[in-house]
Protein backbone atom coordinates (compact mmCIF):
# COMPACT_ATOMS: atom_id res chain seq x y z
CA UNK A 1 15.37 -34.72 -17.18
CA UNK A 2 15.01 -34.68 -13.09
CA UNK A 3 14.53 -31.48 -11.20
CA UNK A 4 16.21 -30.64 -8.09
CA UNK A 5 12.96 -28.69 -7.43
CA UNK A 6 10.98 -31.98 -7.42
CA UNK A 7 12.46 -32.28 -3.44
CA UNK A 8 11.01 -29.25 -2.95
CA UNK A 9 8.01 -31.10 -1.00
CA UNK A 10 10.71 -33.08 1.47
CA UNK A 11 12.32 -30.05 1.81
CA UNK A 12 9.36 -28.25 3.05
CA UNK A 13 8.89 -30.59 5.31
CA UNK A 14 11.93 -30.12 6.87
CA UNK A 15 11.42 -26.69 7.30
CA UNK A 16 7.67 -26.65 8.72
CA UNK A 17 8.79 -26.60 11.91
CA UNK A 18 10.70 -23.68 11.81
CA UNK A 19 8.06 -22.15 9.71
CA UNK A 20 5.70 -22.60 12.34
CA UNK A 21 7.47 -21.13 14.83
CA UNK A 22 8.45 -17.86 12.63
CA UNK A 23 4.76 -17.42 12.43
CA UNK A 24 4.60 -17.62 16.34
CA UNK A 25 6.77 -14.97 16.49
CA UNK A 26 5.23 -12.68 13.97
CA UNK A 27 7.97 -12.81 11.10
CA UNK A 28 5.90 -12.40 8.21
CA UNK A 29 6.11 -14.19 4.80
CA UNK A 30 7.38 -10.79 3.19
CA UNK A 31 10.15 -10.34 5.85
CA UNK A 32 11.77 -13.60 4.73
CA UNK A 33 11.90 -12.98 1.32
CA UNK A 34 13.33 -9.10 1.73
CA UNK A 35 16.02 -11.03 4.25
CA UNK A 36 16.64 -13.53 1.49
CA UNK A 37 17.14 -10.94 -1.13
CA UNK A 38 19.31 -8.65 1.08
CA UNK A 39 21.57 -11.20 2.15
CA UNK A 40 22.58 -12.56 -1.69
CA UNK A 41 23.25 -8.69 -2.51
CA UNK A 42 25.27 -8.68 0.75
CA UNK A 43 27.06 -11.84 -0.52
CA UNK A 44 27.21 -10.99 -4.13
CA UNK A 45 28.84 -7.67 -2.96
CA UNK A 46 31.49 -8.81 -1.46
CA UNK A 47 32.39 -11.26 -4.44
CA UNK A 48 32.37 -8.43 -7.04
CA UNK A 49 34.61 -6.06 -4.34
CA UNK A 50 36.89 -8.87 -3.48
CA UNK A 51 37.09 -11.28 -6.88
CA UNK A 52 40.78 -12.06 -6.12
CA UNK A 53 40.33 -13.77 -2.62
CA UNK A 54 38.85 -17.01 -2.09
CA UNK A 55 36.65 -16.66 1.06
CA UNK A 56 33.81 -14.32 -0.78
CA UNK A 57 33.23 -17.67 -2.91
CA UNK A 58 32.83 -19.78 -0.06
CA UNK A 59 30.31 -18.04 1.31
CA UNK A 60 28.15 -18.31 -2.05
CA UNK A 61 27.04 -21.91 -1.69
CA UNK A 62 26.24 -21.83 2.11
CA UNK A 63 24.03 -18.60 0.75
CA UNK A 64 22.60 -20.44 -2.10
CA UNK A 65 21.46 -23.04 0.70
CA UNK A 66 20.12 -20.89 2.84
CA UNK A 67 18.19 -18.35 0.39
CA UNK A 68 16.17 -21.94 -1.03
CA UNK A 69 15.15 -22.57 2.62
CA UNK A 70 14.00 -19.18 2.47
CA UNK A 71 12.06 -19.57 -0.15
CA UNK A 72 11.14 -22.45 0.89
CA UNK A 73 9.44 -20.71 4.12
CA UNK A 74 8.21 -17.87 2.97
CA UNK A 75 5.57 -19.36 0.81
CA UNK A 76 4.80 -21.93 3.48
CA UNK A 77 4.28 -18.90 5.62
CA UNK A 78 2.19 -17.30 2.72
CA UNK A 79 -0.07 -20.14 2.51
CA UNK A 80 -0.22 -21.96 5.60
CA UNK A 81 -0.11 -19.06 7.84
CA UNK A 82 -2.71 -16.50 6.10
CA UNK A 83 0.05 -14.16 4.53
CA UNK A 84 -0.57 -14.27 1.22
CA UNK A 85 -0.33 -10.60 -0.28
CA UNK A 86 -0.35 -8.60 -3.83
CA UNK A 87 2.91 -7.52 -2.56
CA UNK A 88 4.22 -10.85 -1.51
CA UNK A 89 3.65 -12.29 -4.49
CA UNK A 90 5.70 -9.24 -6.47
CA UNK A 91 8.81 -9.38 -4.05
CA UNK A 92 8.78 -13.33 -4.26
CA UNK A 93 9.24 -12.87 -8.15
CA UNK A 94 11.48 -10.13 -8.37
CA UNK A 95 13.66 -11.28 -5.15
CA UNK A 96 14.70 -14.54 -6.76
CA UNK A 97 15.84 -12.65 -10.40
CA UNK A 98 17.42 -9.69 -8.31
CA UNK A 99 19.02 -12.54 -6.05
CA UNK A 100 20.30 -14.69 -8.58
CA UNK A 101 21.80 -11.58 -10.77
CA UNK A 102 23.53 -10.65 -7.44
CA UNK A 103 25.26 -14.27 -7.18
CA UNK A 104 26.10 -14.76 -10.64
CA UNK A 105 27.01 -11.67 -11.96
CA UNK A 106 29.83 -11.13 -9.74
CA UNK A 107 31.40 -14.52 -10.90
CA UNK A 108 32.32 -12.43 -14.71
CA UNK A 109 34.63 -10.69 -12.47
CA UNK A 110 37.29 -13.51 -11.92
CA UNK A 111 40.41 -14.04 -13.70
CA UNK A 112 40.21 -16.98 -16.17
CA UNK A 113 36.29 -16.85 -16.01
CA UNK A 114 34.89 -15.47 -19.54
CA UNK A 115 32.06 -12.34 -18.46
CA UNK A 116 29.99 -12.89 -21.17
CA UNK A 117 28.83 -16.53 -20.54
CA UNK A 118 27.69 -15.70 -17.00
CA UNK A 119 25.90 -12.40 -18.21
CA UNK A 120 23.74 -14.45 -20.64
CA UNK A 121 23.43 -16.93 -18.18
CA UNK A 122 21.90 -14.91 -15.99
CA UNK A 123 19.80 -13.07 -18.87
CA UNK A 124 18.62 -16.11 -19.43
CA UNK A 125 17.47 -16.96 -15.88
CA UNK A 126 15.78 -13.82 -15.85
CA UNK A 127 14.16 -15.30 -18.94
CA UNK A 128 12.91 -18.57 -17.59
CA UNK A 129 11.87 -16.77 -14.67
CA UNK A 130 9.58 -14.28 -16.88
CA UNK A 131 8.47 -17.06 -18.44
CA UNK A 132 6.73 -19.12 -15.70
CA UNK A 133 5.41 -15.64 -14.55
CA UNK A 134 4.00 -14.72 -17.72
CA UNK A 135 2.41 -18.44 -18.01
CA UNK A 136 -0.27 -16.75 -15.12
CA UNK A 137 -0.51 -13.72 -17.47
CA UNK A 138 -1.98 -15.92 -20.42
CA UNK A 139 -4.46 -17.79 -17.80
CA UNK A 140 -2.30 -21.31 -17.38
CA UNK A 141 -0.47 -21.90 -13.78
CA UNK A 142 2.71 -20.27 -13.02
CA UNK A 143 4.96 -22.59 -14.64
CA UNK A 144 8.27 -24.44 -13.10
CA UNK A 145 9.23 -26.75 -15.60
CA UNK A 146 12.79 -27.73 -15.96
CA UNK A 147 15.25 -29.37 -17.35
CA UNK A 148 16.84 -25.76 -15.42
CA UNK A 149 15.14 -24.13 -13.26
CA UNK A 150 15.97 -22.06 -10.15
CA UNK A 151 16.75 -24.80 -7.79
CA UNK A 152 19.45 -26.57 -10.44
CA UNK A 153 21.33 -22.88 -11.08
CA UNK A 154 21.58 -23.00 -7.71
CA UNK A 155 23.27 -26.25 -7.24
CA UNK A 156 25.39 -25.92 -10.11
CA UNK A 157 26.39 -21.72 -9.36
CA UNK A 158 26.94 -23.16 -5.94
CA UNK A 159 29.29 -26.03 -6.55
CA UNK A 160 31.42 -23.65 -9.37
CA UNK A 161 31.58 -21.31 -6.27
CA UNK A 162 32.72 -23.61 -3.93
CA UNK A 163 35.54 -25.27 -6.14
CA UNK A 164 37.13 -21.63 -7.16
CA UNK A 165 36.73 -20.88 -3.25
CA UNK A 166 38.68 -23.91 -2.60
CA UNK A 167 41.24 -22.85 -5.46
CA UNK A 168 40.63 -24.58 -7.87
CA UNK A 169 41.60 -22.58 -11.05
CA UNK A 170 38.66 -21.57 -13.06
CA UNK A 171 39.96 -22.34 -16.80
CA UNK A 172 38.50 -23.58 -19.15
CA UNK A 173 36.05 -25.46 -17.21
CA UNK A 174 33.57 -22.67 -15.50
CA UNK A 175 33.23 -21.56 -19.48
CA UNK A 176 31.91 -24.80 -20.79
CA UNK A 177 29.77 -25.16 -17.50
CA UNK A 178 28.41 -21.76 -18.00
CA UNK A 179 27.50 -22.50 -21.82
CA UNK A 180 26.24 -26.32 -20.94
CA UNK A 181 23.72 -24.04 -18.45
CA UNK A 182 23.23 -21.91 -20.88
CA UNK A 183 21.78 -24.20 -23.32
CA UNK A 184 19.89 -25.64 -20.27
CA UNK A 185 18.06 -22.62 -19.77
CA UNK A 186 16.96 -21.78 -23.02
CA UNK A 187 15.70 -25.42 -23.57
CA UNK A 188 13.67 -24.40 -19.75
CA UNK A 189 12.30 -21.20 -21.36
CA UNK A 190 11.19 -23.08 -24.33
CA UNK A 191 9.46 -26.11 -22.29
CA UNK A 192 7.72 -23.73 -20.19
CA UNK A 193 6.09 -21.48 -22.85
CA UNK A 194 5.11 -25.21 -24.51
CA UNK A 195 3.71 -26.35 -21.45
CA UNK A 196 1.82 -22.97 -20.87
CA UNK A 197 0.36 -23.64 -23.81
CA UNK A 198 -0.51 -27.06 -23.59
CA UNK A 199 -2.64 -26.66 -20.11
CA UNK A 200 -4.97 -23.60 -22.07
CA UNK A 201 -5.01 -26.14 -25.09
């Protein structure tokens, strides 16, 4: 099954440019992911204070966007610019599973959206997540397998967000989706481990 992260080299192209010139100006790798992390709590926040308007949604795709460019430049900056760090690598990990438990969770909070569905969803992410981490742990590569990974919640989360924003009532659809996701990411935690284990094999 395709990846949304396979664009992740086009994207990065995109962005180089604006990578480069963050570097000029001293913004260092770890700045961009703390900035990335702050602003999905910041956006996150305001979905779980607010879950009866429609603008806090709207904002969660346009964040979603923006927090993958991010990424995007903050490991370009790590390893094109010379600012690859213990610590970088720790707040690059743990800023995408705090970031996506700030977007998602919030979205249990909705009338006519079921909690538990989007708090095993995101369990789960944390899951696949550990997994491709834990892949380095064993000796393999860090791991990004799909058919789920980061980039695909993203697009998905993002599109559910932007329909409710739009009002679109949430019933019984966003349930199913969440499940269908669901079963995505286990399936992702599975292929990982099995492809951990296949490059030591």
């Amino acid at each position: 099954m395709p990846s949304i992260y396979q664009l992740k080299p086009a994207f990065q192209s995109l962005l180089r440019p604006l990578t480069g010139w963050l570097a000029g100006r001293g913004i260092s790798a770890n700045q961009v992911t703390v900035a990335a992390a702050l602003l999905s709590l910041v956006v996150g926040g305001l979905v779980a204070l607010y879950p009866h308007h429609h603008w806090p949604l709207l904002l969660v795709p346009a964040v979603l966007f923006i927090r993958m460019a991010l990424n995007a430049i903050d490991g370009m900056l790590a390893r094109e610019h010379d600012m690859q760090s213990p610590l970088g690598g720790m707040l690059n990990e743990l800023g995408d599973v705090v970031s996506d438990a700030a977007l998602y969770l919030p979205l249990s909070l909705i009338n006519g959206i079921s909690p538990l569905p989007v708090v095993l969803l995101v369990l789960a992410a944390t899951i696949v997540e550990m997994t491709g981490v834990v892949a380095v742990q064993i000796g393999a590569s860090r791991r990004y397998d799909g058919p789920f990974g980061k980039s695909d919640r993203a697009f998905l989360v993002g599109a559910v967000a932007l329909l409710l924003g739009i009002g679109i009532r949430p019933e019984p659809w966003v349930d199913w989706l969440m499940l269908a996701m669901l079963l995505l990411s286990v399936i992702t935690i599975f292929n990982r481990a099995r492809q951990a284990l296949r490059e030591l094999a």
